[in-house]
PDB file of N, CA and C in Angstrom:
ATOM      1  N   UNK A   1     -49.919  17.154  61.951  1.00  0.00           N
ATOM      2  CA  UNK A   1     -49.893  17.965  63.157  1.00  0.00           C
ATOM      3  C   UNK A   1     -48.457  18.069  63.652  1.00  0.00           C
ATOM      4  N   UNK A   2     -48.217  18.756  63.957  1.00  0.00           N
ATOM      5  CA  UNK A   2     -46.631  19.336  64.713  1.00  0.00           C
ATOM      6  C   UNK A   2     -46.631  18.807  66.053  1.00  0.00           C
ATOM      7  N   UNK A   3     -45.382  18.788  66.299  1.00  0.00           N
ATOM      8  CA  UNK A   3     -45.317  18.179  67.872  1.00  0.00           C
ATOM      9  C   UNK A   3     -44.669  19.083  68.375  1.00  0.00           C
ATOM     10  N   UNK A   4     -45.151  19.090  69.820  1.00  0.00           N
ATOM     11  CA  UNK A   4     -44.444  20.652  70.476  1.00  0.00           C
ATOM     12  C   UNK A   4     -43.817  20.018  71.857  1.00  0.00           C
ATOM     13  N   UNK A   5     -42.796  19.942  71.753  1.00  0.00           N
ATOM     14  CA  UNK A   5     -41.538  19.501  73.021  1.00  0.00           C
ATOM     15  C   UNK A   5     -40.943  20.520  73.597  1.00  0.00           C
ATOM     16  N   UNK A   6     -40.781  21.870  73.055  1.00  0.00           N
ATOM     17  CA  UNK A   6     -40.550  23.011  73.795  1.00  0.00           C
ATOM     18  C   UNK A   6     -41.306  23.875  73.079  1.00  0.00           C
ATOM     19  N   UNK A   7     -40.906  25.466  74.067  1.00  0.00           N
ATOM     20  CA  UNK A   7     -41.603  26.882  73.159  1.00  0.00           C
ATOM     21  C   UNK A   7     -40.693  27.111  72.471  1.00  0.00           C
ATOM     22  N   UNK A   8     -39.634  27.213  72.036  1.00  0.00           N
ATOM     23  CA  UNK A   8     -38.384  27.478  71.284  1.00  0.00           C
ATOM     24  C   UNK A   8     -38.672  26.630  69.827  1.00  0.00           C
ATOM     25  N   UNK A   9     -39.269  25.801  69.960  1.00  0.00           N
ATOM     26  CA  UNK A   9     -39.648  25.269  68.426  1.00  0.00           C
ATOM     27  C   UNK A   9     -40.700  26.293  67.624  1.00  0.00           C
ATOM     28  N   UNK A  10     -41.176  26.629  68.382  1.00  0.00           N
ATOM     29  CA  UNK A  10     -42.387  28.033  67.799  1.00  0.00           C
ATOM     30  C   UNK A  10     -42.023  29.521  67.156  1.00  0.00           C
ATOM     31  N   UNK A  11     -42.752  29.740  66.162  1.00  0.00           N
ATOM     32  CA  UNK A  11     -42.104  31.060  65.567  1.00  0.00           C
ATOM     33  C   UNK A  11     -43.426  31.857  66.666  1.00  0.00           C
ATOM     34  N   UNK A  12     -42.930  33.233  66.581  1.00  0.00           N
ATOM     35  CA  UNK A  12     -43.793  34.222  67.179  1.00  0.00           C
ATOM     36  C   UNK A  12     -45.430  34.124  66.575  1.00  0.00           C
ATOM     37  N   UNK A  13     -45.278  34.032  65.767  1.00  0.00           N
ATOM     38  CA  UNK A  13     -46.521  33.809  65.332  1.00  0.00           C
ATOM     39  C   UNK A  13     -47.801  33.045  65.961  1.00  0.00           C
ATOM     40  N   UNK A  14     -46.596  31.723  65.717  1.00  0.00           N
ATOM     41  CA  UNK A  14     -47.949  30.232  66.327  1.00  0.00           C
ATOM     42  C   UNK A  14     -47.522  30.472  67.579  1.00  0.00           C
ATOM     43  N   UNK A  15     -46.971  31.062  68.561  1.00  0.00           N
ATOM     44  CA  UNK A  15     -47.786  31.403  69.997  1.00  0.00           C
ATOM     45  C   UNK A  15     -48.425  32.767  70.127  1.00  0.00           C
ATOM     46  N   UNK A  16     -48.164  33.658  69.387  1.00  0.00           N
ATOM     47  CA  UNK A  16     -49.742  34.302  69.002  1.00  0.00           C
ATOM     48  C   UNK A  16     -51.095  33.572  68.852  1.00  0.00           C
ATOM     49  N   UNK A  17     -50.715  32.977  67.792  1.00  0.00           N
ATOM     50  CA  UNK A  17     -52.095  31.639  67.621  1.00  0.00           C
ATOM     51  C   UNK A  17     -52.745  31.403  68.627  1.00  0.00           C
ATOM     52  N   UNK A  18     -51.513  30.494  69.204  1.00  0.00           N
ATOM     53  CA  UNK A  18     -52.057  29.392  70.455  1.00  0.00           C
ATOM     54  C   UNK A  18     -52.890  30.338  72.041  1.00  0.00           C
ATOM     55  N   UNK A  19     -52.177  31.701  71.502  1.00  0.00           N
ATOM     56  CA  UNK A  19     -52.773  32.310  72.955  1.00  0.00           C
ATOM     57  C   UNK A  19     -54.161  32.898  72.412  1.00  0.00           C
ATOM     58  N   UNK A  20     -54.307  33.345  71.151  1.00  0.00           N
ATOM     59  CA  UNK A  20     -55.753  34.071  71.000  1.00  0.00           C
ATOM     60  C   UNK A  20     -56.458  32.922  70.982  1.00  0.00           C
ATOM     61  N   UNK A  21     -56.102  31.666  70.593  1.00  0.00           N
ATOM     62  CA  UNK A  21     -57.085  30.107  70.745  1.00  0.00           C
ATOM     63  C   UNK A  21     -57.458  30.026  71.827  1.00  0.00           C
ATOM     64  N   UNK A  22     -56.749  30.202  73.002  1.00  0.00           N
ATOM     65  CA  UNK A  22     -57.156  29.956  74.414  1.00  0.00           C
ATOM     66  C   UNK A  22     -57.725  31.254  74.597  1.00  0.00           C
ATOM     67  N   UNK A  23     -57.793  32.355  74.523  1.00  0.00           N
ATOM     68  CA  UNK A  23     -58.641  33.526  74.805  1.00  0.00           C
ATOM     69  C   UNK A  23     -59.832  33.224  74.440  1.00  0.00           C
ATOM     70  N   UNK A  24     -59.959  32.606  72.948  1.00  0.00           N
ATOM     71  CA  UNK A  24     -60.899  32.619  72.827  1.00  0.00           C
ATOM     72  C   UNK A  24     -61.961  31.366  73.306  1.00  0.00           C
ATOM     73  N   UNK A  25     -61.643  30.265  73.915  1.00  0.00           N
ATOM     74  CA  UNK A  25     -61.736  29.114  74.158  1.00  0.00           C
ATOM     75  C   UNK A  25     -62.450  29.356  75.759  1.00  0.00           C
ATOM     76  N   UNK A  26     -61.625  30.161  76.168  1.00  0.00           N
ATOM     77  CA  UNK A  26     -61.980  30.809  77.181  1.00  0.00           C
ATOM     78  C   UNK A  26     -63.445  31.229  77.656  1.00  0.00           C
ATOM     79  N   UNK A  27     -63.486  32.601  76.737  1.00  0.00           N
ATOM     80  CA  UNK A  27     -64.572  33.472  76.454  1.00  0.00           C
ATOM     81  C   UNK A  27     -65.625  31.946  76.393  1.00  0.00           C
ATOM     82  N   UNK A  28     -65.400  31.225  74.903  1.00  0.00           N
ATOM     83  CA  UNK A  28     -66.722  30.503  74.894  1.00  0.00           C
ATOM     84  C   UNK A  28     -66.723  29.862  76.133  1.00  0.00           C
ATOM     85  N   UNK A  29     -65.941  29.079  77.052  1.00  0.00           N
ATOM     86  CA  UNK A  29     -66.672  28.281  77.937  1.00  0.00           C
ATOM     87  C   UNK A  29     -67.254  29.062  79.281  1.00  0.00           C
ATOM     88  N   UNK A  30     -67.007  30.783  79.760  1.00  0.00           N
ATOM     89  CA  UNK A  30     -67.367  31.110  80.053  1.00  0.00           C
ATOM     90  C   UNK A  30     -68.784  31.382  79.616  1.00  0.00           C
ATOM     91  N   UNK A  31     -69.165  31.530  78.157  1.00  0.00           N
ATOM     92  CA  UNK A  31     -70.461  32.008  77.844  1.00  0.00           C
ATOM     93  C   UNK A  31     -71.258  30.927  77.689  1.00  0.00           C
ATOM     94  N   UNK A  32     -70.950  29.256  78.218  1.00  0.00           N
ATOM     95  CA  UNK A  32     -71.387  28.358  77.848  1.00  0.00           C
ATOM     96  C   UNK A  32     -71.644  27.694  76.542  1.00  0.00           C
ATOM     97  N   UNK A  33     -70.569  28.571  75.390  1.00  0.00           N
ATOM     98  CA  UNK A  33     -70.805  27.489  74.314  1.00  0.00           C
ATOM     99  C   UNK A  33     -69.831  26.382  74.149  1.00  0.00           C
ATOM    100  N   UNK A  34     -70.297  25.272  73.922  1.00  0.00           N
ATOM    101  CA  UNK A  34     -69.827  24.322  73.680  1.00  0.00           C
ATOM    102  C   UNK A  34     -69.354  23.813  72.800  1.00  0.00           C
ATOM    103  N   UNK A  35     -67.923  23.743  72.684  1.00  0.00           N
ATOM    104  CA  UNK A  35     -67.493  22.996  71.068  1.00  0.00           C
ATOM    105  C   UNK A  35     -66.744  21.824  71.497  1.00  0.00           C
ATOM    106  N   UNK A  36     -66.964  20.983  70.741  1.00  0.00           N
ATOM    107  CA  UNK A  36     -66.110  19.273  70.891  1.00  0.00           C
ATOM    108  C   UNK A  36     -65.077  19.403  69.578  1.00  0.00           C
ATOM    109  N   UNK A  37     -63.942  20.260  69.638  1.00  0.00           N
ATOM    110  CA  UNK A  37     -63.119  20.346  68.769  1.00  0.00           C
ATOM    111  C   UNK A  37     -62.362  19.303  68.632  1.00  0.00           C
ATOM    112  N   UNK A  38     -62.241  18.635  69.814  1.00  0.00           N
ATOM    113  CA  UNK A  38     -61.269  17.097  69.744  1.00  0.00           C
ATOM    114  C   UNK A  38     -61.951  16.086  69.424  1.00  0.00           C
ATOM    115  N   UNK A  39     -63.140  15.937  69.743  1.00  0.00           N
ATOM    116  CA  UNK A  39     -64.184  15.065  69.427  1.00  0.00           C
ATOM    117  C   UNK A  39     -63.307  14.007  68.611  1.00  0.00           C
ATOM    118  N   UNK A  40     -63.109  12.962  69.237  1.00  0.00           N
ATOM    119  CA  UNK A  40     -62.614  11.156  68.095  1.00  0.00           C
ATOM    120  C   UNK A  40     -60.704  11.388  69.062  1.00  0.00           C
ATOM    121  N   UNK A  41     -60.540  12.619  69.400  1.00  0.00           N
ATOM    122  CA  UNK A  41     -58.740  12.400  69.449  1.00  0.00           C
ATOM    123  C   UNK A  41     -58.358  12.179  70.312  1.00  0.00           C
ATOM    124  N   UNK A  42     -57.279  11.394  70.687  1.00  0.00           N
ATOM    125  CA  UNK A  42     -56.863  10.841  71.934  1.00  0.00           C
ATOM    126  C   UNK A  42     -55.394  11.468  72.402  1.00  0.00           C
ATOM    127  N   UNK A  43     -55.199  12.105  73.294  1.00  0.00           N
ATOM    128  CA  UNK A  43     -53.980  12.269  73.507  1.00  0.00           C
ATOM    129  C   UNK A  43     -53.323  11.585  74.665  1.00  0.00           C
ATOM    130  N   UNK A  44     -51.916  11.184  74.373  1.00  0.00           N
ATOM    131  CA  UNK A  44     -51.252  10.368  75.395  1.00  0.00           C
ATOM    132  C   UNK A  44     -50.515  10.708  75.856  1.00  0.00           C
ATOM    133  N   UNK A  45     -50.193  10.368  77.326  1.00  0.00           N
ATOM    134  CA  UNK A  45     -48.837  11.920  77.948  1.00  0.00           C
ATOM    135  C   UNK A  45     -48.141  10.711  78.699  1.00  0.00           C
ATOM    136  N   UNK A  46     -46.996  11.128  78.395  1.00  0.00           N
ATOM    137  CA  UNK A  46     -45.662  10.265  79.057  1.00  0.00           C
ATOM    138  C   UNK A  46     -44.935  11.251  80.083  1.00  0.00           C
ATOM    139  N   UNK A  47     -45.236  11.231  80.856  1.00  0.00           N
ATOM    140  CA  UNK A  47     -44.215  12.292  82.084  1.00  0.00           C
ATOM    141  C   UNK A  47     -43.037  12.026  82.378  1.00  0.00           C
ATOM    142  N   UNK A  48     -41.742  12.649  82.367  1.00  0.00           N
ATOM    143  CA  UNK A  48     -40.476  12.309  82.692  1.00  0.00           C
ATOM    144  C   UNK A  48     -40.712  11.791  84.636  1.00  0.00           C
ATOM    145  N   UNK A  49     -41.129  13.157  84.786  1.00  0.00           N
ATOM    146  CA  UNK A  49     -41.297  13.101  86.263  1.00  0.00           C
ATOM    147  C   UNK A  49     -42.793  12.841  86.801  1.00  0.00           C
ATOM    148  N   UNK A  50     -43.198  12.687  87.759  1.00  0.00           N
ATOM    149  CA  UNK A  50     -44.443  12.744  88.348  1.00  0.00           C
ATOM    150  C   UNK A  50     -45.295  13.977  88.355  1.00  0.00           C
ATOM    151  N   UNK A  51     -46.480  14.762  87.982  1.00  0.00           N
ATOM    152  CA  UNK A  51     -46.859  15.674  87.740  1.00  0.00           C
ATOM    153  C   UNK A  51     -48.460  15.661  87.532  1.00  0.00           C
ATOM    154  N   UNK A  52     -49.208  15.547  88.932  1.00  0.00           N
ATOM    155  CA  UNK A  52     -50.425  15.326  88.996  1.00  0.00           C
ATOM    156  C   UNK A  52     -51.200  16.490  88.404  1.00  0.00           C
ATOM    157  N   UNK A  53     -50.681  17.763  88.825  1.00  0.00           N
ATOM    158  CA  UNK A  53     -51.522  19.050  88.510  1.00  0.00           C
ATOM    159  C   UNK A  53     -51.394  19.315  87.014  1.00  0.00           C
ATOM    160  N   UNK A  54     -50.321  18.824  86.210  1.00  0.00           N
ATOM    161  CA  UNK A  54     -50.544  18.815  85.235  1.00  0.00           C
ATOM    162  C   UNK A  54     -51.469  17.382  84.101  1.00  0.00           C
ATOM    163  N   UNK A  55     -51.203  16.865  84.972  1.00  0.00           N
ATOM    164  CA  UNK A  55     -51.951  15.508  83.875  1.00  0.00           C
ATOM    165  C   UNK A  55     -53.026  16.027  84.129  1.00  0.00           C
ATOM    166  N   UNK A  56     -53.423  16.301  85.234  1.00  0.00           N
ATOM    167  CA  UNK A  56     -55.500  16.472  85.485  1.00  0.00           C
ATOM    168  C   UNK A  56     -55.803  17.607  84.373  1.00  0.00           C
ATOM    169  N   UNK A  57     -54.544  18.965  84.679  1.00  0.00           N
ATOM    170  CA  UNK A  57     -55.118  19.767  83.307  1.00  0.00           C
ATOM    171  C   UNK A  57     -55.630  19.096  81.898  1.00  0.00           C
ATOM    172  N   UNK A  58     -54.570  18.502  81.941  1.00  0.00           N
ATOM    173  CA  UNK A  58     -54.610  18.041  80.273  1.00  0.00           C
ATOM    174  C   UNK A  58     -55.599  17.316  80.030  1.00  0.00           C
ATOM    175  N   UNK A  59     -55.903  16.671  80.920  1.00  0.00           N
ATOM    176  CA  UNK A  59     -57.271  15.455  81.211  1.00  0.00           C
ATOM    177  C   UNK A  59     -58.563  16.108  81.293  1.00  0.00           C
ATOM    178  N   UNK A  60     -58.936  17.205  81.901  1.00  0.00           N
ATOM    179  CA  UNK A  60     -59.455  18.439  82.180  1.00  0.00           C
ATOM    180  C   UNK A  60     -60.008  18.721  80.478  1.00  0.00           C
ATOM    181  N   UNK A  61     -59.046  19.750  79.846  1.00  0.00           N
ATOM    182  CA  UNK A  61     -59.058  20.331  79.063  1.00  0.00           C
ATOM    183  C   UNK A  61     -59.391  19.369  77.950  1.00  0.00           C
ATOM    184  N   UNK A  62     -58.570  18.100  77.103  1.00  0.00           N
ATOM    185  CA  UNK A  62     -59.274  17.125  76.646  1.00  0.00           C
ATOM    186  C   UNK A  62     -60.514  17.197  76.567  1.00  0.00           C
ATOM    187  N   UNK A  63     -61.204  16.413  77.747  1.00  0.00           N
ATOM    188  CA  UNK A  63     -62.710  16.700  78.300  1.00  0.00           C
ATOM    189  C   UNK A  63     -63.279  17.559  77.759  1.00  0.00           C
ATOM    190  N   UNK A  64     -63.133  18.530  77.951  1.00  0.00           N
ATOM    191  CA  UNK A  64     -64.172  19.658  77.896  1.00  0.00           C
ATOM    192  C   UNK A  64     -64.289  20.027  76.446  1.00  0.00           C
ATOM    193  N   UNK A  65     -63.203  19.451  75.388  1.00  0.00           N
ATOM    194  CA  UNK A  65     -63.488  19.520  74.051  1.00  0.00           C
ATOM    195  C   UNK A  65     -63.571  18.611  73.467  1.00  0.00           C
ATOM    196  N   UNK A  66     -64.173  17.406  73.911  1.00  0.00           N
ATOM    197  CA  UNK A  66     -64.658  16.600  73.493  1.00  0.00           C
ATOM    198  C   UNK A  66     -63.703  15.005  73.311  1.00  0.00           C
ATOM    199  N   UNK A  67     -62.527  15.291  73.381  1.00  0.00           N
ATOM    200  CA  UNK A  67     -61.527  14.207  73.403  1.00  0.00           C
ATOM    201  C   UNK A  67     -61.115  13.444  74.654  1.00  0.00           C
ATOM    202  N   UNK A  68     -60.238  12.594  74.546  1.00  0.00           N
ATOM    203  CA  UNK A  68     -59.808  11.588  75.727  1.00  0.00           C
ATOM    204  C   UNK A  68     -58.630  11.842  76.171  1.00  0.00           C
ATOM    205  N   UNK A  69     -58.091  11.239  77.252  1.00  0.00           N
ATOM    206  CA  UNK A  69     -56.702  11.726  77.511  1.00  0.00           C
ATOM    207  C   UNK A  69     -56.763  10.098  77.672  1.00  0.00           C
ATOM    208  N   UNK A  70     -55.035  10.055  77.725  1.00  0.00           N
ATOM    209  CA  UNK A  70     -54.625   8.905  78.496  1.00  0.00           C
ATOM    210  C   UNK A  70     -53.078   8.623  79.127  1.00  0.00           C
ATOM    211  N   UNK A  71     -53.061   8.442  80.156  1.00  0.00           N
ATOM    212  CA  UNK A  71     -51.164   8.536  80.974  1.00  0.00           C
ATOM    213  C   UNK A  71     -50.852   7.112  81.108  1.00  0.00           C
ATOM    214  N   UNK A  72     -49.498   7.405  80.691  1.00  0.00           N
ATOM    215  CA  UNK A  72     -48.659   6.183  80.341  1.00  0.00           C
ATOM    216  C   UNK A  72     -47.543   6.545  81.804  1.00  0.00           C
ATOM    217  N   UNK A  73     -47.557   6.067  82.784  1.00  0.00           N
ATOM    218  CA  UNK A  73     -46.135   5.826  83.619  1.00  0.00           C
ATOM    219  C   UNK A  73     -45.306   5.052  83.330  1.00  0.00           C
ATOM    220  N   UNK A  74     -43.998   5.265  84.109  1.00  0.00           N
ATOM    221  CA  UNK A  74     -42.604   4.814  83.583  1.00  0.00           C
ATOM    222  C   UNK A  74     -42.667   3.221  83.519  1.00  0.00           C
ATOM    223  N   UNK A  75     -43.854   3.109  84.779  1.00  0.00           N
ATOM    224  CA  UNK A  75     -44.051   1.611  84.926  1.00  0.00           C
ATOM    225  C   UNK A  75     -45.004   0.573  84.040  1.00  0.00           C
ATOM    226  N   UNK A  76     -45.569   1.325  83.234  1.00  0.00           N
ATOM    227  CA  UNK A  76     -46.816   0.604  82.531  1.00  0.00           C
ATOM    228  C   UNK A  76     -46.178   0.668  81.440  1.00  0.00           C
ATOM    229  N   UNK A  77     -44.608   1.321  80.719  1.00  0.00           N
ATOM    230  CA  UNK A  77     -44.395   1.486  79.505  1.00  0.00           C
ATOM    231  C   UNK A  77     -42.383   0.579  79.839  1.00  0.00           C
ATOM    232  N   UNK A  78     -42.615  -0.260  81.296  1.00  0.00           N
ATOM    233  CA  UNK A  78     -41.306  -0.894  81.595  1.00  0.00           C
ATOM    234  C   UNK A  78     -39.989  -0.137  81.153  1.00  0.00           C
ATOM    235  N   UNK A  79     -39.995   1.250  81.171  1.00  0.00           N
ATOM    236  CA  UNK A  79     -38.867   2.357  81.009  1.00  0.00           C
ATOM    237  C   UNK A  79     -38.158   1.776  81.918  1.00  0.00           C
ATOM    238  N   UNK A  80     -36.347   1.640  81.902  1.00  0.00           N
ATOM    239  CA  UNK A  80     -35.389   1.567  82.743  1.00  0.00           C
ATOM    240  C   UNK A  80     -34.905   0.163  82.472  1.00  0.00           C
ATOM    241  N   UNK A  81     -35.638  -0.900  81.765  1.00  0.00           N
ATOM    242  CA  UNK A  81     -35.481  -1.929  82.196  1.00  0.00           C
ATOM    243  C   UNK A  81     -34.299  -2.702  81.692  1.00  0.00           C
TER     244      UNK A  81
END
């Protein structure tokens, strides 16, 4: 799997991809179908800064396809020390 740290790492293409994925991701959870595409995967988010509205997305979205989230702060990972 690729790791994505900015949009500038992306050819035109794979954010074509990534946006008809969410269109379509969309559509299904509006029509109520359900897919657990993450189902088993865990993702872990390290925030530079503090950023509630975004962790809940990600935590959010996780969820709803079947995977886990989990946040690491500066303090639980002793950054600075």
């Amino acid at each position: 799997m690729k790791h994505l740290l900015k949009l500038m790492d992306l050819s035109k293409e794979e954010i074509c991809s990534i946006l008809n994925m969410a269109d379509q991701l969309k559509y299904e959870k509006k029509h109520g179908i359900e897919h657990k595409r993450l189902a088993g995967k865990t993702l872990g988010m390290i925030f530079q800064k503090s950023s509630t509205r975004t962790r809940v997305s990600f935590e959010v979205g996780m969820y709803d396809l079947g995977g886990s989230a989990l946040f690491l702060s500066a303090h639980d990972l002793q950054i600075g020390r």
